[in-house]
Protein backbone atom coordinates (compact mmCIF):
# COMPACT_ATOMS: atom_id res chain seq x y z
CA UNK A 1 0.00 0.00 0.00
CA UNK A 2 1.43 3.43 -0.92
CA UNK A 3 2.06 5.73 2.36
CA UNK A 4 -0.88 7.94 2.08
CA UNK A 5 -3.47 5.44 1.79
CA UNK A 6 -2.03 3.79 4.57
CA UNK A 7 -2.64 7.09 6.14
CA UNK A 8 -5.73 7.54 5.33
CA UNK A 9 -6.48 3.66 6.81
CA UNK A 10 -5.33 4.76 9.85
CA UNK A 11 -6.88 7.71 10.48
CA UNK A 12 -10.41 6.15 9.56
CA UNK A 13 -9.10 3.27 12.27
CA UNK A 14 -8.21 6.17 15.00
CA UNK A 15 -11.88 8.04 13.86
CA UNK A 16 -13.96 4.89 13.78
CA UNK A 17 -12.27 3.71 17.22
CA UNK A 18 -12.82 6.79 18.81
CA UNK A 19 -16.53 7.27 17.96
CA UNK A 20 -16.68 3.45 19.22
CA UNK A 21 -15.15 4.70 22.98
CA UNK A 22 -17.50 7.70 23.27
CA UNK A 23 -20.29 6.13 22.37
CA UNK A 24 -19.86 3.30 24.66
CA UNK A 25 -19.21 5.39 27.51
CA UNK A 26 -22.30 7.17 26.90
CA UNK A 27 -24.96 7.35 29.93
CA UNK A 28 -28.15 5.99 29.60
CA UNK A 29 -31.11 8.66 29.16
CA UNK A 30 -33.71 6.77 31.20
CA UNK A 31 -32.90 6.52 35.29
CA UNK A 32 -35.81 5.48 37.33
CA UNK A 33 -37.00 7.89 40.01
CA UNK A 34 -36.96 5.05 42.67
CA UNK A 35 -32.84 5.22 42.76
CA UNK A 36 -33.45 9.26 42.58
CA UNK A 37 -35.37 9.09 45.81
CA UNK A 38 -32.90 6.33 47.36
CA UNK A 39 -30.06 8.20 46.91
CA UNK A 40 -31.12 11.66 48.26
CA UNK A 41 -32.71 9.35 51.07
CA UNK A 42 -29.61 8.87 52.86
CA UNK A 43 -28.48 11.02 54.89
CA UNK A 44 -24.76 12.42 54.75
CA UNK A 45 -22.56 11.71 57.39
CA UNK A 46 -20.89 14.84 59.14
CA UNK A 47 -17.09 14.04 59.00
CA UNK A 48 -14.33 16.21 60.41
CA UNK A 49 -13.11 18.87 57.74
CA UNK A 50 -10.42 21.61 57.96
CA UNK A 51 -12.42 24.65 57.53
CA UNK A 52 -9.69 27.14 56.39
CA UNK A 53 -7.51 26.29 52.90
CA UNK A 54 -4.57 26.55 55.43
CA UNK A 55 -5.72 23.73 57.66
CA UNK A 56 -6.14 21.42 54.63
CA UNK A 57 -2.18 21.82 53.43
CA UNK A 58 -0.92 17.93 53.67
CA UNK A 59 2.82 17.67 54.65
CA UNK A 60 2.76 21.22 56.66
CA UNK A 61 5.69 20.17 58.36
CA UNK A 62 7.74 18.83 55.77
CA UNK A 63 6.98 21.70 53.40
CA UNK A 64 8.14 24.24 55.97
CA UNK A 65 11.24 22.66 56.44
CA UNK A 66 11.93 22.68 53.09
CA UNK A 67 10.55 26.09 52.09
CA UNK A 68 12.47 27.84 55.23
CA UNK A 69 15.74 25.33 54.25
CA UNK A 70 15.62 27.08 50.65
CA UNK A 71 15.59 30.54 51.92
CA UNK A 72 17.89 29.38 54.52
CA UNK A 73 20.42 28.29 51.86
CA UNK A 74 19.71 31.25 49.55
CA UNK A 75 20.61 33.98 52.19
CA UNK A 76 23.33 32.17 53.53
CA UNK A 77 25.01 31.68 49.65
CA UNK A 78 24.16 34.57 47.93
CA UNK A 79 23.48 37.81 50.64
CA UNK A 80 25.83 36.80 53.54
CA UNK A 81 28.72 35.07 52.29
CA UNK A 82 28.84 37.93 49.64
CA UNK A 83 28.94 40.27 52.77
CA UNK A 84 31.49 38.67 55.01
CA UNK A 85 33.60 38.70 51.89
CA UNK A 86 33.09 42.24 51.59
CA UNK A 87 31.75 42.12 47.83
CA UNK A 88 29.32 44.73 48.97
CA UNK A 89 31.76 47.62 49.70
CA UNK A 90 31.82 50.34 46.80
CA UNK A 91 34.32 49.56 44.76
CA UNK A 92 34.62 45.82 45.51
CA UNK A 93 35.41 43.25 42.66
CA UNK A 94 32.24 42.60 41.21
CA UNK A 95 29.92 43.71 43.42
CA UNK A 96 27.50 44.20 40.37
CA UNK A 97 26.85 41.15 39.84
CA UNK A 98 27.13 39.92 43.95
CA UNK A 99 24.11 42.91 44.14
CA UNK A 100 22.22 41.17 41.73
CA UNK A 101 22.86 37.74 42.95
CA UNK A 102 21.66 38.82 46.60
CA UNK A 103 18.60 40.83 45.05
CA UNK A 104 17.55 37.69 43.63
CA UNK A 105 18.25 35.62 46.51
CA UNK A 106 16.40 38.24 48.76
CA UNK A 107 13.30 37.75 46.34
CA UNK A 108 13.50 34.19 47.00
CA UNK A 109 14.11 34.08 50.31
CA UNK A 110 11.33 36.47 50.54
CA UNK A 111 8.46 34.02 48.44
CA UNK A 112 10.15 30.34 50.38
CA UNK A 113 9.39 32.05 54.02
CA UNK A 114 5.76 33.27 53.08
CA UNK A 115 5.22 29.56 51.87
CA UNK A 116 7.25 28.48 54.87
CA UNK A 117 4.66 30.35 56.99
CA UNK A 118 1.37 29.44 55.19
CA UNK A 119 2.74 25.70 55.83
CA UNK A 120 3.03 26.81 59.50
CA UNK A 121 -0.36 27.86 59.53
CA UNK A 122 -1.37 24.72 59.12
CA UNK A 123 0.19 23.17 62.36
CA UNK A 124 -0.64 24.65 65.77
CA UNK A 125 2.79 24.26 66.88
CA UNK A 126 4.65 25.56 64.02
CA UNK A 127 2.29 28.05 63.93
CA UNK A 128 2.50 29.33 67.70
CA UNK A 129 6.36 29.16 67.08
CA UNK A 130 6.39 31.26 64.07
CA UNK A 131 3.64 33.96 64.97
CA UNK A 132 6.29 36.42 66.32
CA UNK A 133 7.99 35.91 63.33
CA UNK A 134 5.49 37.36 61.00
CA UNK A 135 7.21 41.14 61.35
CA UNK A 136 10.45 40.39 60.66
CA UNK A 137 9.62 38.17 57.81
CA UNK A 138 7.81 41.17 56.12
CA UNK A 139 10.33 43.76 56.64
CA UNK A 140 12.47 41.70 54.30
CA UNK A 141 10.82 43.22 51.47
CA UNK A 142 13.22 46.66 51.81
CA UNK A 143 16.16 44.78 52.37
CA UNK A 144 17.28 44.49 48.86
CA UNK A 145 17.38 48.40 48.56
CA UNK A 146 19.32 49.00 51.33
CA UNK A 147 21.75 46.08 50.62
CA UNK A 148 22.31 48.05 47.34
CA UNK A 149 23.27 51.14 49.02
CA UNK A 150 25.77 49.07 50.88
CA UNK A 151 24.52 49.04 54.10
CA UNK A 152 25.87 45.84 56.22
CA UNK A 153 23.01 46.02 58.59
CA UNK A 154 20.60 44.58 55.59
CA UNK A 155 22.75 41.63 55.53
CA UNK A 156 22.35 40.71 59.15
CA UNK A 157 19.20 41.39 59.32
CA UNK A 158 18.63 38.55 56.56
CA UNK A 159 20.67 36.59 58.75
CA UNK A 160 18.84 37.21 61.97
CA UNK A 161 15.21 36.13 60.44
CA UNK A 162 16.81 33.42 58.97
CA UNK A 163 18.12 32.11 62.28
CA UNK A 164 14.88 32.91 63.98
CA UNK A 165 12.96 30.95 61.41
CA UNK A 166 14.96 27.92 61.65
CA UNK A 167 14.88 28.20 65.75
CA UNK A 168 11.08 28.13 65.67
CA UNK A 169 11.19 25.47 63.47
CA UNK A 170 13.33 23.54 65.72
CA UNK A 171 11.13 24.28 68.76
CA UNK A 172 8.53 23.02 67.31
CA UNK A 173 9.76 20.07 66.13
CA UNK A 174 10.51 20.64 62.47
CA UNK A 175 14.70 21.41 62.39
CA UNK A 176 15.59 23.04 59.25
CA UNK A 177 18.77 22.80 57.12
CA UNK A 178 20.12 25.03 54.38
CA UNK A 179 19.72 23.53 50.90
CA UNK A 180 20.71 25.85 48.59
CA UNK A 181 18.69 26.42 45.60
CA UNK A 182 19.74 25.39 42.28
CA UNK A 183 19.71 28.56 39.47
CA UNK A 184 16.07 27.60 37.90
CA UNK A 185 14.56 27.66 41.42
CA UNK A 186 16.08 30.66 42.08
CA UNK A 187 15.27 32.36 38.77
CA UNK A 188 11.47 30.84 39.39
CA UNK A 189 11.03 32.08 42.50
């Protein structure tokens, strides 16, 4: 057979086979009442449900440790190793590129420890643990300006939520561990 009628065979095979599913898996039209009634008979059974989206997170603990061990590894990496080396100074061997390294890394520190604390949320204890952290964690979003201007207070701070984070996680039961993100992660946020 030459190739395009053997095309043509097989897409009348895939058409013919596909009209065969769908109509198969039709439902039938006609239901009887009498099942109608049975079903809506029964009464439902009241069974314990989170009521908030952040109650019904699976693996809260797990995916606080490892949000809060990305940002972890992030800061640590790119924003304070940067600034104990001093490639924040003016005039420091690429500091450029260590500013935009640590803005990103701020960014994504930033986005891991609001997921880090929506997975808290969802566990009394982490939660109680990481309440008084909820200040600190937003004033991270001015860091990156000030790290530009080369102040060496932005970089503790970092440093200081960091180590606050991964203390309340540890309190509660959930240690955390820098991991530091791979480029794509970073880049994703």
């Amino acid at each position: 057979m030459p190739v395009p009628m053997r095309r043509l065979v097989m897409a009348l095979t895939l058409c013919c086979a596909l009209l065969a599913g769908s109509t198969a898996c039709g439902s039938e039209k006609s239901s009887s009442t009498k099942d109608t009634a049975a079903v809506t008979a029964v009464p439902a059974v009241d069974s314990p449900s989170p009521t908030t989206s952040a109650e019904r997170r699976k693996f809260a603990k797990t995916r606080f440790v490892v949000d809060a061990g990305l940002a972890a590894g992030a800061t640590y990496q790119w924003i304070v190793k940067p600034w104990k080396a001093g490639k924040f100074k003016k005039g420091a061997k690429g500091r450029k590129l260590a500013l935009v390294k640590a803005a990103l890394a701020g960014a994504f520190a930033y986005n891991r420890l609001k997921a880090a604390q929506k997975n808290a949320k969802a566990d009394p204890t982490l939660s109680k643990a990481l309440a008084p952290l909820t200040a600190g964690i937003e004033s991270l979003k001015s860091l990156p300006s000030k790290l530009r201007k080369g102040d060496g207070k932005a970089a503790d701070t970092y440093d200081d939520v960091i180590n606050k984070v991964k203390d309340a996680g540890k309190s509660a039961g959930a240690p955390v561990k820098d991991k530091v993100p791979s480029a794509s992660q970073l880049s994703k946020g």
